[in-house]
Protein backbone atom coordinates (compact mmCIF):
# COMPACT_ATOMS: atom_id res chain seq x y z
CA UNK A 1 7.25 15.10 -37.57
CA UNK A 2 7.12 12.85 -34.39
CA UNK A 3 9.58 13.14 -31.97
CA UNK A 4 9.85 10.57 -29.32
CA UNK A 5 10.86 10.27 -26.04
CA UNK A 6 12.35 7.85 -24.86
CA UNK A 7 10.61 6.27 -21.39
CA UNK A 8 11.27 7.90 -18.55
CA UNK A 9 11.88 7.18 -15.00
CA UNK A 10 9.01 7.16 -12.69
CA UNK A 11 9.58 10.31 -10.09
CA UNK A 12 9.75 9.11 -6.60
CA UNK A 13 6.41 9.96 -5.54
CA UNK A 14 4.79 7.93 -8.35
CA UNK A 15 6.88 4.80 -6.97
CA UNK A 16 6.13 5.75 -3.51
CA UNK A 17 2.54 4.95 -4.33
CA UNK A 18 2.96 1.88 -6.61
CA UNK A 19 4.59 0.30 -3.60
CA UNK A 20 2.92 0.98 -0.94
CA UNK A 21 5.94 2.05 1.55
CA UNK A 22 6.45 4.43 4.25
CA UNK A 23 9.21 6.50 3.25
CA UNK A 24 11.01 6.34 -0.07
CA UNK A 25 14.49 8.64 -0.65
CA UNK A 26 16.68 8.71 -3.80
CA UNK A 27 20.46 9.76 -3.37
CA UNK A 28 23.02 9.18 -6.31
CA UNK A 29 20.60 6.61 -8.68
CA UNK A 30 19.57 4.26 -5.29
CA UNK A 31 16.58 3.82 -3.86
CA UNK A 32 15.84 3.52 0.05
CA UNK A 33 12.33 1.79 0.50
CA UNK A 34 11.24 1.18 4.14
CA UNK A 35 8.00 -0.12 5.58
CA UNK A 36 7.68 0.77 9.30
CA UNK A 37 5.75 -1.79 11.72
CA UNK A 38 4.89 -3.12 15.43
CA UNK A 39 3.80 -6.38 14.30
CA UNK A 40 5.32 -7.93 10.86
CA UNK A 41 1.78 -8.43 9.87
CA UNK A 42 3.58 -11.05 6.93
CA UNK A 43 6.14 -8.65 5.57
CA UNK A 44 9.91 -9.45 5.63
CA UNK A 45 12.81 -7.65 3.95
CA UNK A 46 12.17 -10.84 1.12
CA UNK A 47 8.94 -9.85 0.96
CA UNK A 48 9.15 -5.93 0.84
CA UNK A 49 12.03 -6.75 -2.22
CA UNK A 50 9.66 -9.16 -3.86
CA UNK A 51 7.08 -6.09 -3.93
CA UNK A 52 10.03 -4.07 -5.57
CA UNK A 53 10.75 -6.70 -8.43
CA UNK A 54 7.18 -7.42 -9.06
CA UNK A 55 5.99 -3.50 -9.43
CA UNK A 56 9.38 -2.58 -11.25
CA UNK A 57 10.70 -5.58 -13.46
CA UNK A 58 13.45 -3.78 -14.15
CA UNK A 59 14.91 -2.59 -10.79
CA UNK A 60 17.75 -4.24 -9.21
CA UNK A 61 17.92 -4.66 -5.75
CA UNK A 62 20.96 -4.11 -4.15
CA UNK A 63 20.11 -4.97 -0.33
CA UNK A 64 17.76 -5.80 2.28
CA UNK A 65 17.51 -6.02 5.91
CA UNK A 66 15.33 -5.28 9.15
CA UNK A 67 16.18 -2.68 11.68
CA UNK A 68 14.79 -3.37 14.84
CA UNK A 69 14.65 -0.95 17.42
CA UNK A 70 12.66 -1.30 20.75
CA UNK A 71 9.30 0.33 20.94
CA UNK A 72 9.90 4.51 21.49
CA UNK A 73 6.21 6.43 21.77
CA UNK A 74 6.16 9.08 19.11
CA UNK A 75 8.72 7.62 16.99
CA UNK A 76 8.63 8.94 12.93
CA UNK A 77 8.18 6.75 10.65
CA UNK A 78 11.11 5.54 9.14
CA UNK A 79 13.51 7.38 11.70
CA UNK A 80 16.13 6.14 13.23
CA UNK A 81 14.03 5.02 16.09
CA UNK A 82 11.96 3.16 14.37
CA UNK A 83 11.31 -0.50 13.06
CA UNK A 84 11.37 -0.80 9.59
CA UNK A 85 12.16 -3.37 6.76
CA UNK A 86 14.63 -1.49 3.94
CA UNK A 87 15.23 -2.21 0.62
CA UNK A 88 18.34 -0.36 -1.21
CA UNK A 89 17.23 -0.65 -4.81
CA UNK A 90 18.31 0.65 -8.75
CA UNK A 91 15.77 1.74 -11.67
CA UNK A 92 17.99 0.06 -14.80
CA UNK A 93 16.93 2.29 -18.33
């Protein structure tokens, strides 16, 4: 006899990948996506969700935004020194 399992969430590295991002954390069921840049290059927070929602039809985005930060040599990626759009989203089952 069969058993099956039911579908399960991607892990974080597999979504990492699908969307292309710079950083990607998971604390208590949300998502934090961020895409670092100098130049925009065409992305926006609208954008970067749209990316979400399109990879992941069932994901729920919570919020959005851009956090500028003037240029600091060596910055990480994704730090707090950093420019980055960020998208705070949910994986609904």
């Amino acid at each position: 006899m069969k058993t099956q399992v039911k579908n399960k969430r991607p892990n974080t590295s597999s979504i990492h990948d699908q969307l292309g991002c710079d950083t990607l954390s998971l604390r208590g069921g949300v998502y934090l996506a961020k895409w670092s840049y100098f130049y925009s290059g065409g992305l926006s927070e609208q954008v970067c969700s749209e990316k979400i929602t399109q990879a992941f039809p069932e994901a729920y985005v919570i919020d959005a935004g851009d956090h500028w930060h003037s240029f600091v040599g060596g910055a990480k990626t994704g730090g707090p020194q950093d420019t980055y759009y960020w998208v705070t989203f949910k994986l609904e089952s």
